[in-house]
Protein backbone atom coordinates (compact mmCIF):
# COMPACT_ATOMS: atom_id res chain seq x y z
CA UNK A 1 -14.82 -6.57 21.37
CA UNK A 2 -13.55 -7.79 17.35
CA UNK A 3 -11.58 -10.77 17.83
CA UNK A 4 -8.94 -10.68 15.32
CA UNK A 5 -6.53 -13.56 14.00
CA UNK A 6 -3.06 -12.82 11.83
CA UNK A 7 -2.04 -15.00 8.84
CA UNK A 8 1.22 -14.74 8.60
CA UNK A 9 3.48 -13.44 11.77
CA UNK A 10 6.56 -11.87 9.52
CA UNK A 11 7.81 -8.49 9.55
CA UNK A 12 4.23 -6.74 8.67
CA UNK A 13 2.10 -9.05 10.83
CA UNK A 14 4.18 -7.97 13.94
CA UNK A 15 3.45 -4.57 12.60
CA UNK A 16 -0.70 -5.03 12.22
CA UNK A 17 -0.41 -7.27 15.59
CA UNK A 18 0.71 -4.41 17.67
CA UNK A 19 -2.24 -2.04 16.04
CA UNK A 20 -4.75 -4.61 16.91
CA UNK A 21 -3.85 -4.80 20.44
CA UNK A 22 -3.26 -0.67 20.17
CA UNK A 23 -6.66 -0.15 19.50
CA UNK A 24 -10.12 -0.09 21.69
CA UNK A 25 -12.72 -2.41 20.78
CA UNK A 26 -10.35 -4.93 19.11
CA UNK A 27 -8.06 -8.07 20.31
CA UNK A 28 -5.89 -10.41 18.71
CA UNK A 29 -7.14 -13.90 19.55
CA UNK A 30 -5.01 -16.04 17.28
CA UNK A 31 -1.88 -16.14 14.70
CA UNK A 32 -0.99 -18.59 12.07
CA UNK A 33 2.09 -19.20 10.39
CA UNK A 34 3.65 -22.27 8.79
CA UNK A 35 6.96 -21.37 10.54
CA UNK A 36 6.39 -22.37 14.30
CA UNK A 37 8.72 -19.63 15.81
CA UNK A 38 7.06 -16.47 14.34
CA UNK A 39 4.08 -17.84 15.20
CA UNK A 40 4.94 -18.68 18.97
CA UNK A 41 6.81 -15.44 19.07
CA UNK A 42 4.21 -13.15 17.85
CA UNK A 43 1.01 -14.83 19.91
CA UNK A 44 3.66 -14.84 23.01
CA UNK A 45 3.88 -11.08 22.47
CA UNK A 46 0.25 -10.37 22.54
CA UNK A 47 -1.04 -13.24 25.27
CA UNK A 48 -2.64 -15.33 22.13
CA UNK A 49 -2.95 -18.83 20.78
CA UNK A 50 -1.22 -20.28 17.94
CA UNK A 51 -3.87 -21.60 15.66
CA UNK A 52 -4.02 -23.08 11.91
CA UNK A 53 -5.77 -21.47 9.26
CA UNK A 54 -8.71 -24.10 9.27
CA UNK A 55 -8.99 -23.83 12.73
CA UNK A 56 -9.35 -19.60 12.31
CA UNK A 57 -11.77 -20.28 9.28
CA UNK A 58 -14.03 -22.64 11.41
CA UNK A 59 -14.13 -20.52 14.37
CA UNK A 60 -16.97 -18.32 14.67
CA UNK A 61 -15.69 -15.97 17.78
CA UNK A 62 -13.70 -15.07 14.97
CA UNK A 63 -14.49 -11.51 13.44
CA UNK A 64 -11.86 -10.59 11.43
CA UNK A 65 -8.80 -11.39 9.39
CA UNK A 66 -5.30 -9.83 8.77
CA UNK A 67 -3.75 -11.35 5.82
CA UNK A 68 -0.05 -10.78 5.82
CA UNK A 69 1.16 -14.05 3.80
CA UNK A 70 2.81 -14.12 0.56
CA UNK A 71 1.28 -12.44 -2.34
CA UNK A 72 0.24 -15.58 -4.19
CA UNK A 73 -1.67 -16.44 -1.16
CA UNK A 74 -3.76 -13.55 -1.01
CA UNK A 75 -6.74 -14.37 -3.49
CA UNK A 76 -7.69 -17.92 -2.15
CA UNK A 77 -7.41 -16.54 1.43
CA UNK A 78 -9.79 -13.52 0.95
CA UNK A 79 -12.04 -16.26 -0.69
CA UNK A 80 -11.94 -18.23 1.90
CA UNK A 81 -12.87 -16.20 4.65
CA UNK A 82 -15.62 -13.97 3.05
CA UNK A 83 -16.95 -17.98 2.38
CA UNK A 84 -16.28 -18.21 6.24
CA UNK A 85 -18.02 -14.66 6.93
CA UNK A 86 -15.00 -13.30 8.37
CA UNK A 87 -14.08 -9.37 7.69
CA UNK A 88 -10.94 -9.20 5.94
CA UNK A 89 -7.96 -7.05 5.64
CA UNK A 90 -5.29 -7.70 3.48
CA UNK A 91 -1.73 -6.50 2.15
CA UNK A 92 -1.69 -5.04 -1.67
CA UNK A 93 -2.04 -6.37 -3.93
CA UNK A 94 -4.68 -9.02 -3.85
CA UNK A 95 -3.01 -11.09 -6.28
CA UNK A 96 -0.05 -9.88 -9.36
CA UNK A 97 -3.39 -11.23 -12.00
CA UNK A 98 -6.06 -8.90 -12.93
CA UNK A 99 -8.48 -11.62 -14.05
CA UNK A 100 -7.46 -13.46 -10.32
CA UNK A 101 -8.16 -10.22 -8.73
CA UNK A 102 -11.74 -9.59 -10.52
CA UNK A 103 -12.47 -13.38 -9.79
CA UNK A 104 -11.65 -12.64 -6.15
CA UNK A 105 -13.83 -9.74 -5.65
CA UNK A 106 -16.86 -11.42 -7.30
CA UNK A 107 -16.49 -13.76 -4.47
CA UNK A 108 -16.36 -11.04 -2.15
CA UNK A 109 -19.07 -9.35 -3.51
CA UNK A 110 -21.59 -12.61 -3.63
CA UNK A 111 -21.08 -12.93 0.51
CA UNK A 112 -20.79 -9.63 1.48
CA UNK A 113 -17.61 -9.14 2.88
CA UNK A 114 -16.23 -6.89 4.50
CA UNK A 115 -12.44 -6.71 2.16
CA UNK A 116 -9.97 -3.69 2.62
CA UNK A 117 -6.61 -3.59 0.67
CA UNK A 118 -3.62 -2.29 2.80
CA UNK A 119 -2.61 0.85 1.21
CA UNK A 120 -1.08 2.69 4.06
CA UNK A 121 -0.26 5.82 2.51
CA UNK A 122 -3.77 7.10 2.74
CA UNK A 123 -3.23 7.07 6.17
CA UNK A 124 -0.47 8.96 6.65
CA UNK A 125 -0.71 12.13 9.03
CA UNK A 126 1.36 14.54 6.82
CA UNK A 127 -0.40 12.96 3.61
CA UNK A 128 -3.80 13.58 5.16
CA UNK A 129 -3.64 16.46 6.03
CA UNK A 130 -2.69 17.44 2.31
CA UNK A 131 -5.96 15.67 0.79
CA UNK A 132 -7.87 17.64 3.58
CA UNK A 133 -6.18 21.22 1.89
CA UNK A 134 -6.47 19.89 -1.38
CA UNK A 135 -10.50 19.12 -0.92
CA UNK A 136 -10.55 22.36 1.20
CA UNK A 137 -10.56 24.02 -2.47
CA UNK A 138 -7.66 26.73 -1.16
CA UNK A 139 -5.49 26.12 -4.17
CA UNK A 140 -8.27 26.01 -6.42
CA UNK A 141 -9.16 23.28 -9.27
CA UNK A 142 -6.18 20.00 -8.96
CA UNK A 143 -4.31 20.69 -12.26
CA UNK A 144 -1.23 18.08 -11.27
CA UNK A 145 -0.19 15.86 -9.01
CA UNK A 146 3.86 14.99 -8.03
CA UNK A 147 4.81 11.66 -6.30
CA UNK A 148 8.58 11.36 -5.64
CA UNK A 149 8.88 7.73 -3.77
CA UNK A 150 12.65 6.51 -3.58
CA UNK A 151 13.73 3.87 -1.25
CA UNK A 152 16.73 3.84 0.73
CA UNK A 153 18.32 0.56 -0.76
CA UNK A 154 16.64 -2.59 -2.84
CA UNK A 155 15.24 -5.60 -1.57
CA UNK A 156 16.93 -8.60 -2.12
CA UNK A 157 17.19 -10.29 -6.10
CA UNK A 158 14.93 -13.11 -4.49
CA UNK A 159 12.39 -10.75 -3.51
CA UNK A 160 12.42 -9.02 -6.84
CA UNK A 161 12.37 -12.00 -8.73
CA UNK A 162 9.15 -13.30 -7.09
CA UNK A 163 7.54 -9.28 -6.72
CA UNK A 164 6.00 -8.83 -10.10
CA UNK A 165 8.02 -5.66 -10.79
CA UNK A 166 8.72 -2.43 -9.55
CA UNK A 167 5.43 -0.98 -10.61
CA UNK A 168 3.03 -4.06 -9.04
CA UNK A 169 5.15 -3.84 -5.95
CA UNK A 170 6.48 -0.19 -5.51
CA UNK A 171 4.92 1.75 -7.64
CA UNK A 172 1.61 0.80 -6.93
CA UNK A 173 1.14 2.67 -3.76
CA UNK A 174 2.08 5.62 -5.83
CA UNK A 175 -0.95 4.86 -8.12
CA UNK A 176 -3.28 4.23 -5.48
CA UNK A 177 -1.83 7.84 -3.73
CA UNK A 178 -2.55 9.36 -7.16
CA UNK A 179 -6.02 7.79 -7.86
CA UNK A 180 -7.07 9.18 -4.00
CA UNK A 181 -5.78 12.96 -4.93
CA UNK A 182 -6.13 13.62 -8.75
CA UNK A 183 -10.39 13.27 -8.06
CA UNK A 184 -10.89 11.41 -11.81
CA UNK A 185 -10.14 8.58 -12.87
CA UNK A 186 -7.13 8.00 -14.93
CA UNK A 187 -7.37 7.25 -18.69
CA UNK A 188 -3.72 6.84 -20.19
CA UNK A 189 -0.15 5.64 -18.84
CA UNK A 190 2.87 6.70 -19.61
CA UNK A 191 5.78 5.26 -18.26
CA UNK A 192 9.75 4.70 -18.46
CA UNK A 193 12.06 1.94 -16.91
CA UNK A 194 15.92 1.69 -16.39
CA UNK A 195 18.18 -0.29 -14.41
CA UNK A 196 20.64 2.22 -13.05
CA UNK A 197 21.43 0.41 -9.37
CA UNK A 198 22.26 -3.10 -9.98
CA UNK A 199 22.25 -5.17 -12.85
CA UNK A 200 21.02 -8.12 -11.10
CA UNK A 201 18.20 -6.71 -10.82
CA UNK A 202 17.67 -6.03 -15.15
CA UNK A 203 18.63 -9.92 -14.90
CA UNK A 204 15.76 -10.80 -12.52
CA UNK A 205 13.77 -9.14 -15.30
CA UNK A 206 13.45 -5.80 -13.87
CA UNK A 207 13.81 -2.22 -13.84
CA UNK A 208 14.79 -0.51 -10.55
CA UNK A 209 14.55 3.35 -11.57
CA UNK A 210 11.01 4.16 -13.32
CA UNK A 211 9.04 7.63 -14.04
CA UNK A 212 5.04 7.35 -15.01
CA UNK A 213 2.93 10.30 -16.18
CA UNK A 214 -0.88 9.29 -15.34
CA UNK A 215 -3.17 11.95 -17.47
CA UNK A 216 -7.24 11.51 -16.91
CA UNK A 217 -10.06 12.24 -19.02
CA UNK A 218 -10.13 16.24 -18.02
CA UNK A 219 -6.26 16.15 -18.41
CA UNK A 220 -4.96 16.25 -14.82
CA UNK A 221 -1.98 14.90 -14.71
CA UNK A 222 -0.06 12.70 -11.97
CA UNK A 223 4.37 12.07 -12.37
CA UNK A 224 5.72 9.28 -10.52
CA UNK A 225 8.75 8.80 -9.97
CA UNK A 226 10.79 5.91 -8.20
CA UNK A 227 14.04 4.55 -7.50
CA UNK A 228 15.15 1.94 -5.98
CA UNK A 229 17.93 3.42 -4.53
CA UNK A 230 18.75 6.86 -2.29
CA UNK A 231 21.58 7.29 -0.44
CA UNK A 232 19.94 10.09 1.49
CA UNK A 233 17.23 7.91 3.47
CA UNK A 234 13.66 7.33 2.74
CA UNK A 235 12.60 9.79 0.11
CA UNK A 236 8.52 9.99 0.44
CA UNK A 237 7.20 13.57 -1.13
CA UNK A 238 3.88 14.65 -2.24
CA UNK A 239 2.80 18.24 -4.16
CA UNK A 240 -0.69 19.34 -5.44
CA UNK A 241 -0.72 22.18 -7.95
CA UNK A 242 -4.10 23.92 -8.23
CA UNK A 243 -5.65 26.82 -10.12
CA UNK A 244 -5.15 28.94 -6.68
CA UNK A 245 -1.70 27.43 -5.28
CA UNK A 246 0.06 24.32 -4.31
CA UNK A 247 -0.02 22.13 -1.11
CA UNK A 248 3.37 19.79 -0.13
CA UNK A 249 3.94 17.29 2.60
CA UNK A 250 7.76 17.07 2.92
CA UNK A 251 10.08 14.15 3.99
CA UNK A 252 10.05 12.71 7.83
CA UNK A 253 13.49 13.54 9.09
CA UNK A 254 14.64 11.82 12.61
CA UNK A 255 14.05 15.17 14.23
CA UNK A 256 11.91 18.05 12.89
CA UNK A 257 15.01 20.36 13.60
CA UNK A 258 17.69 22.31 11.68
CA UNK A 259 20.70 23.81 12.96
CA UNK A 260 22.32 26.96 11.37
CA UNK A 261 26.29 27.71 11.80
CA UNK A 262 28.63 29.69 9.79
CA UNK A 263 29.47 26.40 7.97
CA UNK A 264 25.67 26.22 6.74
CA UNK A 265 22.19 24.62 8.05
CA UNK A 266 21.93 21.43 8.47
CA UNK A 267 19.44 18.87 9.54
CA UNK A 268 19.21 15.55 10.56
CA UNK A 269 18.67 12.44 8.07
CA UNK A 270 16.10 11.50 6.67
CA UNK A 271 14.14 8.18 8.13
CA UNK A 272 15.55 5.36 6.40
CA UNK A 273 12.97 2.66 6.85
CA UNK A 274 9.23 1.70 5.63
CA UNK A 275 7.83 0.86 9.03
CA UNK A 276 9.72 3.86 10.82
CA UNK A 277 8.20 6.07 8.02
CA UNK A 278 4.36 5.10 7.90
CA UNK A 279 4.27 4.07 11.67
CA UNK A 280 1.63 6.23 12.28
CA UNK A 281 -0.03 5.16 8.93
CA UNK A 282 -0.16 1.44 9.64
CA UNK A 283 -1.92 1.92 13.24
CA UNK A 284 -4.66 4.43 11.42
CA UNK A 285 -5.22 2.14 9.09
CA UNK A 286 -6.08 -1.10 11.05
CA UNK A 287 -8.03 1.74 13.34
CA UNK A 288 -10.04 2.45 10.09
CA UNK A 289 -10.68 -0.96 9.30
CA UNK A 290 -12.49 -1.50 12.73
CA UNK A 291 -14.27 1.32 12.65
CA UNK A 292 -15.53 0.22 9.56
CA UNK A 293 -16.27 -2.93 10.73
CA UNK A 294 -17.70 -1.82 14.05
CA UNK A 295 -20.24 1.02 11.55
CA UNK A 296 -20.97 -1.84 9.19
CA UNK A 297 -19.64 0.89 6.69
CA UNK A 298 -17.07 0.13 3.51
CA UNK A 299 -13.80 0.42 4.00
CA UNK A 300 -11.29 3.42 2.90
CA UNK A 301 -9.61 1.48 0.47
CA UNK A 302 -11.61 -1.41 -0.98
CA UNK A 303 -10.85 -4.36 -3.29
CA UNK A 304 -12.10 -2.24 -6.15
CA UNK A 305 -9.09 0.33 -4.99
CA UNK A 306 -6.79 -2.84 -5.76
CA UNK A 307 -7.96 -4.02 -8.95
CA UNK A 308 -7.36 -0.33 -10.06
CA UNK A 309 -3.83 0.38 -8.96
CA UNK A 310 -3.08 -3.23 -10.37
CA UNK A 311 -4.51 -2.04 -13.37
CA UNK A 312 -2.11 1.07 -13.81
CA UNK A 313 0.32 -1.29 -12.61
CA UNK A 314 -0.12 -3.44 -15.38
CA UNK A 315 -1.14 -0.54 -17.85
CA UNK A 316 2.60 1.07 -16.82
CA UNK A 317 4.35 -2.22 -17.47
CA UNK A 318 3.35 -1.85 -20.82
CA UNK A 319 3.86 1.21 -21.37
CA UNK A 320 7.75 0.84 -20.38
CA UNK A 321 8.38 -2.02 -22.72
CA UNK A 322 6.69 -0.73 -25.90
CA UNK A 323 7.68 2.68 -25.42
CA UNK A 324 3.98 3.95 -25.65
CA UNK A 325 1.13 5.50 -24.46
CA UNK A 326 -1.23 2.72 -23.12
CA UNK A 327 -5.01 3.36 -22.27
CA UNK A 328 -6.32 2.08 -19.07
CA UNK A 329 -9.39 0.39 -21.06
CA UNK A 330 -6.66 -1.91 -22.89
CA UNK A 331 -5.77 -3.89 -19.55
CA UNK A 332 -9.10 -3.02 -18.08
CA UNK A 333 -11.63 -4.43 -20.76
């Protein structure tokens, strides 16, 4: 049995916490958090102790880690524990620094740790099941790739002034989705950035409504776009277009149901929430993680995974403020 410990017992460690204890041959054995409450109310939840980080780092019936602090906490954690021999999951992105990330994985990569980056949306049932059509080969070679990710409302200014932008902290999900279906790497960035919800948020030195085009060396191309705002619900949509046809996975409504009168079909809204959204996602994901633990096998989505999406991320940044076609190799090199 994996004995697992949470760092950090906010909104997403409640989430991981209840797909640790979800899952066979795992247990959580200990949370940390500087604020006592969370803490005492997530270990209450799952019969655990309440333990400080040193204490988790020293203690070798500890297997693994689920980093869920803030972002500029992430590196020297993951550092930490692959020092300590721990396996380690942790939330995107590893750190808003390229050269902090690279630093980070060396580390990883001199112990031997076990290090997977949380990008849920591989997991995803509906998303799956598209990658498993798209590598199927019915709809032939992948020509292009659509991402439309729009979320139901922004996060608060303080959050956005601390999140290192829409494309390190929105967007880059959508890169990692488009890295996992396009099947190349991506070679050039194009991107655009408004602020068309709330001025605050141009103030806090940000855009909150952005389109990318990622193109790769045999010309696939991926679009991206993302909003900050939709007053519809959660707006998560994926198409492949191949040689032979096109695959979709289509929004998550509250009920997979329509109803048809002489006033018209309707339906019923969209979900309107992250962790409603990628439930499903966030339990197969933390199941993937031990089973890759448990096989001694990488992980679905490594630290390498990270650096790259940070690097589009960063690649896309640039590409909205110059008003140009950036290379990866120019934030990569």
């Amino acid at each position: 049995m994996l004995q697992f410990a949470i760092l950090g017992a906010g909104r997403i460690g409640k989430v991981h916490g209840a797909a640790i204890a979800d899952t066979p041959g795992a247990a959580l054995a200990a949370v940390a958090d500087p604020v006592a409450e969370a803490a005492r109310s997530l270990a209450q939840a799952h019969d655990c102790a309440v333990r400080s980080i040193d204490d988790i780092e020293a203690d070798p019936a500890i297997d693994a880690v689920v980093i869920c602090t803030p972002t500029d906490t992430h590196a020297d954690l993951i550092e930490r524990f692959a020092r300590a021999g721990k396996a380690i999951f942790c939330e995107k992105p590893i750190d808003l620094s390229l050269a902090r990330v690279r630093a980070c994985l060396g580390v990883v990569e001199e112990t031997g740790a076990t290090l997977m980056v949380g990008f849920n949306r591989r997991f995803d049932p509906d998303f799956r099941a598209l990658k498993a059509r798209v590598e199927s080969g019915v709809i032939g070679r992948v020509e292009m790739v659509t991402i439309t990710s729009r979320d139901p409302a922004p996060p608060p200014i303080e959050y956005i002034a601390r999140s290192g932008g829409i494309f390190r902290d929105m967007t880059i999900h959508d890169f990692d989705v488009a890295r996992w279906l396009l099947g190349e790497e991506v070679e050039t960035v194009q991107a655009t950035g408004s602020v068309l919800v709330d001025p605050a948020i141009g103030e806090a030195g940000d855009y909150d409504s952005a389109n990318v085009l990622l193109t790769t060396a045999g010309g696939r191309q991926c679009v991206i776009t993302n909003s900050r705002r939709a007053s519809y619900g959660y707006d998560q949509r994926l198409e492949v277009h191949g040689s032979d046809g096109m695959v979709a996975a289509d929004n998550r409504h509250e009920a997979n149901i329509r109803t048809a009168t002489a006033e018209g079909i309707a339906q019923p809204p969209l979900l309107d929430f992250f962790m409603t959204r990628y439930a499903e996602a966030y339990r197969a994901e933390i199941a993937a993680f031990i089973a890759a633990i448990a096989e001694d096998a990488p992980p679905p989505a490594t630290g390498a995974d990270g650096a790259m999406a940070l690097a589009l991320a960063d690649a896309a940044g640039i590409a909205a403020r110059e008003g140009r076609s950036v290379a990866l190799e120019e934030v990569t090199r």
